[in-house]
PDB file of N, CA and C in Angstrom:
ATOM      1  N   UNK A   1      11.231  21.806  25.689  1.00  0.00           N
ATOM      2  CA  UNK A   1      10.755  22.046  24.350  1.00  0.00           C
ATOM      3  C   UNK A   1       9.578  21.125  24.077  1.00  0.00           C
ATOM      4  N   UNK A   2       8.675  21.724  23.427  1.00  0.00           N
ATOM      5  CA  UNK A   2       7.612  20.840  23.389  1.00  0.00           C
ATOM      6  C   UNK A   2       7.389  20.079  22.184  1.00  0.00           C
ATOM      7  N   UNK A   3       7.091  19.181  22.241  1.00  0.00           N
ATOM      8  CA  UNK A   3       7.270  18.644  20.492  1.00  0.00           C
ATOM      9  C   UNK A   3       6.218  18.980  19.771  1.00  0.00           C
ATOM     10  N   UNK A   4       6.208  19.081  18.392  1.00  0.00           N
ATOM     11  CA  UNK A   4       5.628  19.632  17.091  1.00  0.00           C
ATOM     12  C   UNK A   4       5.213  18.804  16.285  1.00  0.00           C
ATOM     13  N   UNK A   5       3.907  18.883  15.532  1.00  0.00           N
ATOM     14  CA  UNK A   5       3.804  18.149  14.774  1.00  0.00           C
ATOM     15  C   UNK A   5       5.047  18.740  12.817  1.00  0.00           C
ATOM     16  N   UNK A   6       5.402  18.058  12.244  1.00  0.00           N
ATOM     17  CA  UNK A   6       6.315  18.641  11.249  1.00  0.00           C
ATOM     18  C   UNK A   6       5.371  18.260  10.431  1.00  0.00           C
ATOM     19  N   UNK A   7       4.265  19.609   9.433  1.00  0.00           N
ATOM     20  CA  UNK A   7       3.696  18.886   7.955  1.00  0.00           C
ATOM     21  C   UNK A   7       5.097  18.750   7.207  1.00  0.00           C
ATOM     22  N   UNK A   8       4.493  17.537   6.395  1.00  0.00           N
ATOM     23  CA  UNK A   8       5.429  17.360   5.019  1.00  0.00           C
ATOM     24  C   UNK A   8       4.434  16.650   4.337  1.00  0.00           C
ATOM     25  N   UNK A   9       3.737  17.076   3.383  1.00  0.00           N
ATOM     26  CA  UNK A   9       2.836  16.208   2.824  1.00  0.00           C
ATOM     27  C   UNK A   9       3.731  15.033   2.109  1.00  0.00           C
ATOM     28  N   UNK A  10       4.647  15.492   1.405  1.00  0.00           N
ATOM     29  CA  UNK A  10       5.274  14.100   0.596  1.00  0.00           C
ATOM     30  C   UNK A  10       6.368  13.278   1.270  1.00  0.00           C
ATOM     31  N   UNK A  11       5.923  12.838   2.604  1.00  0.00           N
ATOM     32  CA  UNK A  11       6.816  11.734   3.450  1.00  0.00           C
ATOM     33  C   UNK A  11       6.835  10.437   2.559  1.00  0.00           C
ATOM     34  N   UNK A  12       7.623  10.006   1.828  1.00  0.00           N
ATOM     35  CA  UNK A  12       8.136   8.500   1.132  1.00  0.00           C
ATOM     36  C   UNK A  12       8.150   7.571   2.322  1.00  0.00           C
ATOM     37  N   UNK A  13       6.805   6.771   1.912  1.00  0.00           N
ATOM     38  CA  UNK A  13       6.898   5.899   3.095  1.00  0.00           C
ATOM     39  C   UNK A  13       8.058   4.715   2.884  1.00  0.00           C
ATOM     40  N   UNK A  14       8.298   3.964   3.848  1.00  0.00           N
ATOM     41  CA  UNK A  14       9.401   2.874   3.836  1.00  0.00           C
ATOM     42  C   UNK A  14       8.534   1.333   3.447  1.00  0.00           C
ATOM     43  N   UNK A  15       9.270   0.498   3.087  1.00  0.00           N
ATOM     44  CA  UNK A  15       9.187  -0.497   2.907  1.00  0.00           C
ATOM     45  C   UNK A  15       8.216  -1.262   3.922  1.00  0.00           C
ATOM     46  N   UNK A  16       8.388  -1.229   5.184  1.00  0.00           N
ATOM     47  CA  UNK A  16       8.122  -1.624   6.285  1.00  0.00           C
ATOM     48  C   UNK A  16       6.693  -1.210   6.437  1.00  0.00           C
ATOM     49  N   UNK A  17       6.454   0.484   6.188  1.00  0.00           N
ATOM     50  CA  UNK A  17       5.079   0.987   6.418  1.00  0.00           C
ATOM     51  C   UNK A  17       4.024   0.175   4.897  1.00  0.00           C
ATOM     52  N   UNK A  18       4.431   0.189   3.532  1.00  0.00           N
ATOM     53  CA  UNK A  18       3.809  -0.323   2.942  1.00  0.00           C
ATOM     54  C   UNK A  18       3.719  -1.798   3.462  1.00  0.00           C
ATOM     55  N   UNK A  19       4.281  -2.863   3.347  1.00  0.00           N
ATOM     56  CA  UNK A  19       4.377  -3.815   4.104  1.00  0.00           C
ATOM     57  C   UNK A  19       2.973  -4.108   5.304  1.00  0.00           C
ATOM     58  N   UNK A  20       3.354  -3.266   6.386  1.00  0.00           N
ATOM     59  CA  UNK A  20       1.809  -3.067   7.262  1.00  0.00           C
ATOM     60  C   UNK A  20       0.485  -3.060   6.655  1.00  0.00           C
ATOM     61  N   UNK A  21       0.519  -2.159   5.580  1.00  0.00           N
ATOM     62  CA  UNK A  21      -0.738  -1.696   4.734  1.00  0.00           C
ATOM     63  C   UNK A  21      -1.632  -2.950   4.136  1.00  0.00           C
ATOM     64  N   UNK A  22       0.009  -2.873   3.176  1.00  0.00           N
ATOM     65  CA  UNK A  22      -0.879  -4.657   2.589  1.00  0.00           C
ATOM     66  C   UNK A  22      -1.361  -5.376   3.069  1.00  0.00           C
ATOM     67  N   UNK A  23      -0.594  -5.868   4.265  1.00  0.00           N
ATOM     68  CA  UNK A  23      -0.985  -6.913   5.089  1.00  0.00           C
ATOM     69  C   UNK A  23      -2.271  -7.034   5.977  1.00  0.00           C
ATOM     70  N   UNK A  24      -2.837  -5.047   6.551  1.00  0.00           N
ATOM     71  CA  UNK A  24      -3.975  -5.232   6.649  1.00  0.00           C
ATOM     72  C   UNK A  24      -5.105  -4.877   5.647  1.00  0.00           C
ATOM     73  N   UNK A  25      -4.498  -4.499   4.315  1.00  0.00           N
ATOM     74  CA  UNK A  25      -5.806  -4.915   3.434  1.00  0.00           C
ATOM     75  C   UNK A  25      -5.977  -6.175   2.898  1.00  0.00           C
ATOM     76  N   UNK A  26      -5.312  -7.071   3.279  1.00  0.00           N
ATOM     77  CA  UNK A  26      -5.190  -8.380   3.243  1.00  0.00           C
ATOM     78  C   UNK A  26      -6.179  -8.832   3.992  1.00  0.00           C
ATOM     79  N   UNK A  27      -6.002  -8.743   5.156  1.00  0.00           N
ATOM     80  CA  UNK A  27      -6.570  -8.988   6.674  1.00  0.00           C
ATOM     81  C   UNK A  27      -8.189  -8.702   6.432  1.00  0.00           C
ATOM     82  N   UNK A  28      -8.177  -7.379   5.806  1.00  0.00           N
ATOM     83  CA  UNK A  28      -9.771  -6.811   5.790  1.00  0.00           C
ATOM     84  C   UNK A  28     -10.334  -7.217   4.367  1.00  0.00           C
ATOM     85  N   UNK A  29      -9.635  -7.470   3.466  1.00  0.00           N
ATOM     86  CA  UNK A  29     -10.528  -7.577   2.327  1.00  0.00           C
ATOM     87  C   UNK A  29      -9.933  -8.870   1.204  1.00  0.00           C
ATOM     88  N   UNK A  30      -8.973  -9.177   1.572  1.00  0.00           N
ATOM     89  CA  UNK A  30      -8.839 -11.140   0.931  1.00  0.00           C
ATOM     90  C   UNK A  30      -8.234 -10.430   0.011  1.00  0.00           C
ATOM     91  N   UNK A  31      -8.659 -11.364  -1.748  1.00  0.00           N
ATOM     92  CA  UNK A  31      -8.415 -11.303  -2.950  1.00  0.00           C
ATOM     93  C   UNK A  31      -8.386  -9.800  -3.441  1.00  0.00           C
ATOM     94  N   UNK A  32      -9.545  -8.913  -2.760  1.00  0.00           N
ATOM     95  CA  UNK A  32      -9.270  -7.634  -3.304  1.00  0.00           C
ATOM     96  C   UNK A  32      -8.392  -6.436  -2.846  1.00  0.00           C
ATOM     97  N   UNK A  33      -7.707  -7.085  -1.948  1.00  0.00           N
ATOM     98  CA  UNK A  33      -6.654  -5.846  -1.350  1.00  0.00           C
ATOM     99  C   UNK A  33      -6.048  -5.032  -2.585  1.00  0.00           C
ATOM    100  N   UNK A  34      -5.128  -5.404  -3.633  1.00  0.00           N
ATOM    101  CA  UNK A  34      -4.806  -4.781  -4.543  1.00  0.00           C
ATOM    102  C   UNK A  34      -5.887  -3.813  -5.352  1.00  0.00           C
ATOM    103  N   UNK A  35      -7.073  -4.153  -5.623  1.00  0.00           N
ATOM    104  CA  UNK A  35      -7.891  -3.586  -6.166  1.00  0.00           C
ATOM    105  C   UNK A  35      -8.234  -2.220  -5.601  1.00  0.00           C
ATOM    106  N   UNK A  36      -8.522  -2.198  -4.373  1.00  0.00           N
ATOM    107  CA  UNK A  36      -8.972  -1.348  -3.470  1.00  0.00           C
ATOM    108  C   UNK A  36      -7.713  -0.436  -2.902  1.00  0.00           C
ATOM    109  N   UNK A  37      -6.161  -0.901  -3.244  1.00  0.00           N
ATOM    110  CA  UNK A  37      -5.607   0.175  -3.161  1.00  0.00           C
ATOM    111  C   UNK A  37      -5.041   0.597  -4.202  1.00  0.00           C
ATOM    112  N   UNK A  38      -5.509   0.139  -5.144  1.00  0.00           N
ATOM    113  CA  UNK A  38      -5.257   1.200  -6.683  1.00  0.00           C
ATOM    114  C   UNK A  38      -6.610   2.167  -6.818  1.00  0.00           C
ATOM    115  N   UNK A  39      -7.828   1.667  -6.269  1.00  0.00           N
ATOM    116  CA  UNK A  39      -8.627   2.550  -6.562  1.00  0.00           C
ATOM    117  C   UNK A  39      -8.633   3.918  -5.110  1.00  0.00           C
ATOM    118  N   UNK A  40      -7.656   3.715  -3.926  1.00  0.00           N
ATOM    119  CA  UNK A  40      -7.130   4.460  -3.484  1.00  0.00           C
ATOM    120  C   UNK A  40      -6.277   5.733  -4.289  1.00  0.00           C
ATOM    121  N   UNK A  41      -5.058   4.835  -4.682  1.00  0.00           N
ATOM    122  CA  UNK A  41      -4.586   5.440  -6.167  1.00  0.00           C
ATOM    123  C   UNK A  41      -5.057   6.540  -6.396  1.00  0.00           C
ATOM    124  N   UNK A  42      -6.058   6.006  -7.085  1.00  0.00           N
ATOM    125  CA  UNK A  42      -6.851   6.633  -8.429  1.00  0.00           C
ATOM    126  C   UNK A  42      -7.572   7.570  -7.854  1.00  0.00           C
ATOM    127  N   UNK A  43      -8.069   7.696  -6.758  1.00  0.00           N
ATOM    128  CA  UNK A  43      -8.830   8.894  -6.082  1.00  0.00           C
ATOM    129  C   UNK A  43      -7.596  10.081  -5.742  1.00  0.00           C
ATOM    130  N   UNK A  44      -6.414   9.516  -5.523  1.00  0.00           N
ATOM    131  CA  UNK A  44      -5.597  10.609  -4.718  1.00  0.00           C
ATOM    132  C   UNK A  44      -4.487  11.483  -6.142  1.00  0.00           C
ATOM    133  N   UNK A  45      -4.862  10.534  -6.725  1.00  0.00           N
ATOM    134  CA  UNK A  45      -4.525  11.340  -8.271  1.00  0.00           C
ATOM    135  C   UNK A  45      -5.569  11.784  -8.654  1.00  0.00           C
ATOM    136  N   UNK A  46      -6.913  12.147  -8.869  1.00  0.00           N
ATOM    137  CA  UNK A  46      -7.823  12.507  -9.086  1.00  0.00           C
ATOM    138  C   UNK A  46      -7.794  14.177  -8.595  1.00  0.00           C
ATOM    139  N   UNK A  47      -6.975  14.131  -7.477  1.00  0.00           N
ATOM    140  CA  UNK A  47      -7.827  15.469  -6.727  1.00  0.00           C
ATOM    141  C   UNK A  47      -6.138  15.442  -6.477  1.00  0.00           C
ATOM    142  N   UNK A  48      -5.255  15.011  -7.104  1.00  0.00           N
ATOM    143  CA  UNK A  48      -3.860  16.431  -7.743  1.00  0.00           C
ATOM    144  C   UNK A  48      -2.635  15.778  -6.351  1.00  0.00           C
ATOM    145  N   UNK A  49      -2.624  14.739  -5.514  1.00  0.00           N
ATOM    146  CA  UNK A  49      -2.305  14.055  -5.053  1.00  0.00           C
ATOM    147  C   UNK A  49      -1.241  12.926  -5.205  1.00  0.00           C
ATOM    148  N   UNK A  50      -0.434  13.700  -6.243  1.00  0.00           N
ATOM    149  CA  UNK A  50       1.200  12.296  -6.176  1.00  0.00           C
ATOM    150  C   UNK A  50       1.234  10.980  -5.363  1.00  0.00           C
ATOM    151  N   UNK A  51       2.461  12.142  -4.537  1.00  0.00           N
ATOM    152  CA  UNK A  51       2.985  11.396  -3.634  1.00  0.00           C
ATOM    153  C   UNK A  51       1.925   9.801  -2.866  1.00  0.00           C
ATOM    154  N   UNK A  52       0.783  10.773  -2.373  1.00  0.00           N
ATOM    155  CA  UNK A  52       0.051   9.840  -1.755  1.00  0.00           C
ATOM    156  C   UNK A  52      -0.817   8.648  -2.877  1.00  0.00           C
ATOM    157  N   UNK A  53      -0.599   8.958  -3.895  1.00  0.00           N
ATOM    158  CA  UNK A  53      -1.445   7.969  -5.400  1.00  0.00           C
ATOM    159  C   UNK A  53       0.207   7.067  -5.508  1.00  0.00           C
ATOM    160  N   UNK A  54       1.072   7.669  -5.426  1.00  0.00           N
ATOM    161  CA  UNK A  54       2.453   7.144  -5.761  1.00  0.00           C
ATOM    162  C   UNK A  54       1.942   5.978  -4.175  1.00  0.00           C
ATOM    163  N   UNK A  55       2.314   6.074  -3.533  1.00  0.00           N
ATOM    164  CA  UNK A  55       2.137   5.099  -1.826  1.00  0.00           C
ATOM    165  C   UNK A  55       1.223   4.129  -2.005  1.00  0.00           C
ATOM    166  N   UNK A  56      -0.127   4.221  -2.454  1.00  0.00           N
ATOM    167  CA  UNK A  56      -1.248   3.329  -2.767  1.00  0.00           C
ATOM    168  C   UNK A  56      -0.495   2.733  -3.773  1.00  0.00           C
ATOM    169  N   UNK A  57       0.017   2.806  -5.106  1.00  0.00           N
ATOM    170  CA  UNK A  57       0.435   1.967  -5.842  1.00  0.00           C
ATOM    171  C   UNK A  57       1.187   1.121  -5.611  1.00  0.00           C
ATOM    172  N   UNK A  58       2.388   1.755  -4.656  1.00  0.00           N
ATOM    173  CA  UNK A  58       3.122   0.464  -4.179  1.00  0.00           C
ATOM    174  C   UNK A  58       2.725  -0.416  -3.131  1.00  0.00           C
ATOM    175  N   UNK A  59       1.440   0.186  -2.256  1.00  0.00           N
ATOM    176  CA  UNK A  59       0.565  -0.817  -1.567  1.00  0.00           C
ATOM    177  C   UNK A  59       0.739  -2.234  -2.273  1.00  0.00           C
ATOM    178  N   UNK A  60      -0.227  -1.978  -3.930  1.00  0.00           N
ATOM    179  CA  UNK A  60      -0.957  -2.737  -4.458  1.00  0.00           C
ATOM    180  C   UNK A  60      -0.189  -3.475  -4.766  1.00  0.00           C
ATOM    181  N   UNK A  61       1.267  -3.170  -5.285  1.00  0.00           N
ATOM    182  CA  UNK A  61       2.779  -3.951  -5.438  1.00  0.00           C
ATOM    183  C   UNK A  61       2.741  -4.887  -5.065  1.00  0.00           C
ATOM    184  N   UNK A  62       3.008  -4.337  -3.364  1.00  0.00           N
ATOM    185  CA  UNK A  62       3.210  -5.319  -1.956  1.00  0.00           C
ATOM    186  C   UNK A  62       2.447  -6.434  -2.318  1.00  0.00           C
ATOM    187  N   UNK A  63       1.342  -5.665  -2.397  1.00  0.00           N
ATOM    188  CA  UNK A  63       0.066  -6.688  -2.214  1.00  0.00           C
ATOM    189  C   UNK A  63       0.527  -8.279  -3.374  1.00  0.00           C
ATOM    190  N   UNK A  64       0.606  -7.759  -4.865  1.00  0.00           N
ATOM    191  CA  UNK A  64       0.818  -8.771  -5.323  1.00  0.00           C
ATOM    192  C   UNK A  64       1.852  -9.727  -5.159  1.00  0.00           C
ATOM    193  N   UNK A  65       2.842  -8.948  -5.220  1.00  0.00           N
ATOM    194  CA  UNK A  65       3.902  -9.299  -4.537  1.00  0.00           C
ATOM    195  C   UNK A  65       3.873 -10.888  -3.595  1.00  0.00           C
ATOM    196  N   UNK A  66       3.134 -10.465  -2.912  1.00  0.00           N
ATOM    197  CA  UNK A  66       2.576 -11.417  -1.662  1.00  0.00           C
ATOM    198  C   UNK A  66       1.879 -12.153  -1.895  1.00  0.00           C
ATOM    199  N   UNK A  67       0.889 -12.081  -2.710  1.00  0.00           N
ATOM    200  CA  UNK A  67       0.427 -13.021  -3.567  1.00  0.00           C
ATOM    201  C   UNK A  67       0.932 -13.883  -4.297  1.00  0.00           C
ATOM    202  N   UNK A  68       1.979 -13.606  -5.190  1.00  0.00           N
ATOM    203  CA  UNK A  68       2.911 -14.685  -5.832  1.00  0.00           C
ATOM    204  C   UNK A  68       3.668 -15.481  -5.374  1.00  0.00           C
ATOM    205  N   UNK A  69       3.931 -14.627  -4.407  1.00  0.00           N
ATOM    206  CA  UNK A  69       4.536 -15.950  -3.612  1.00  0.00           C
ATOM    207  C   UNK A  69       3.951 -16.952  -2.369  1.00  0.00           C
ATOM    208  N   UNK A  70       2.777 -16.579  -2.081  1.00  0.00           N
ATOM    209  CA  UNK A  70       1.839 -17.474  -1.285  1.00  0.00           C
ATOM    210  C   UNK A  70       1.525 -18.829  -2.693  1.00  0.00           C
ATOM    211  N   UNK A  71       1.435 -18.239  -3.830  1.00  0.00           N
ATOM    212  CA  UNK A  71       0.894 -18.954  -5.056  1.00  0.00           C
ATOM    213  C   UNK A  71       2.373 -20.215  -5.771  1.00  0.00           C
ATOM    214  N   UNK A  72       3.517 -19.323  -5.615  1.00  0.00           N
ATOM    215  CA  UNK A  72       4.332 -20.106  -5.325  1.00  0.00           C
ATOM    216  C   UNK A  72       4.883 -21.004  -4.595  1.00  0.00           C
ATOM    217  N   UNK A  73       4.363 -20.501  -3.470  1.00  0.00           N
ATOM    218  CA  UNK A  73       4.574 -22.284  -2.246  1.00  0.00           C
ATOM    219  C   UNK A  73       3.771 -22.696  -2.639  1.00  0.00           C
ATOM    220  N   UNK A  74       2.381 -22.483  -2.631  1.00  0.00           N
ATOM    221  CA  UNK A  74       1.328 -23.446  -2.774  1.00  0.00           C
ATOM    222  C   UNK A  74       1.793 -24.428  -4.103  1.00  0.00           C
ATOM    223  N   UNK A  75       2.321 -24.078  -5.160  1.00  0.00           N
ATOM    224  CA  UNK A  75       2.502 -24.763  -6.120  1.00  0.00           C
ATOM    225  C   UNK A  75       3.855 -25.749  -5.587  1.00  0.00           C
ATOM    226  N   UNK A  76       5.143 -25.420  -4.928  1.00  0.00           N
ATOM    227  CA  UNK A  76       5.975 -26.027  -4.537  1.00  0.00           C
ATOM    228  C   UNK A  76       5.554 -27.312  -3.315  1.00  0.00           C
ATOM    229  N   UNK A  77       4.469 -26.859  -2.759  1.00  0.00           N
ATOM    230  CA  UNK A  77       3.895 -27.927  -1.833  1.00  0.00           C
ATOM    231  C   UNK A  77       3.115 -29.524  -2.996  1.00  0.00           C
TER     232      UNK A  77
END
């Protein structure tokens, strides 16, 4: 049997895959990772796009997320 690709446009990504994301818009763009994936967001709701505007938002989550608490050691140090 040969394998298939399966569309599903609205795959709920996991924890783990947002996680990756952040970490390389972290990697590629510093302070503005969050910014740049809400304005992801905002494009994929624009043009009728949920699910995938829903995924960028919780990017941007992650993102802060990760931020507060880098901001929190730093303050505990």
């Amino acid at each position: 049997m040969t394998p298939q690709w399966i569309h599903n446009p609205d795959v709920t990504p996991t924890p783990r895959d947002l996680e990756a994301v952040a970490v390389t818009l972290e990697g590629q763009h510093g302070n503005w990772a969050a910014a740049i994936a809400e304005f992801f967001a905002d494009c994929h709701e624009q043009r009728g796009d949920a699910g995938r505007s829903w995924a960028w938002l919780g990017v941007a989550d992650v993102v802060r997320e990760r931020q507060l608490a880098r901001d929190m050691n730093a303050a505990d140090a």
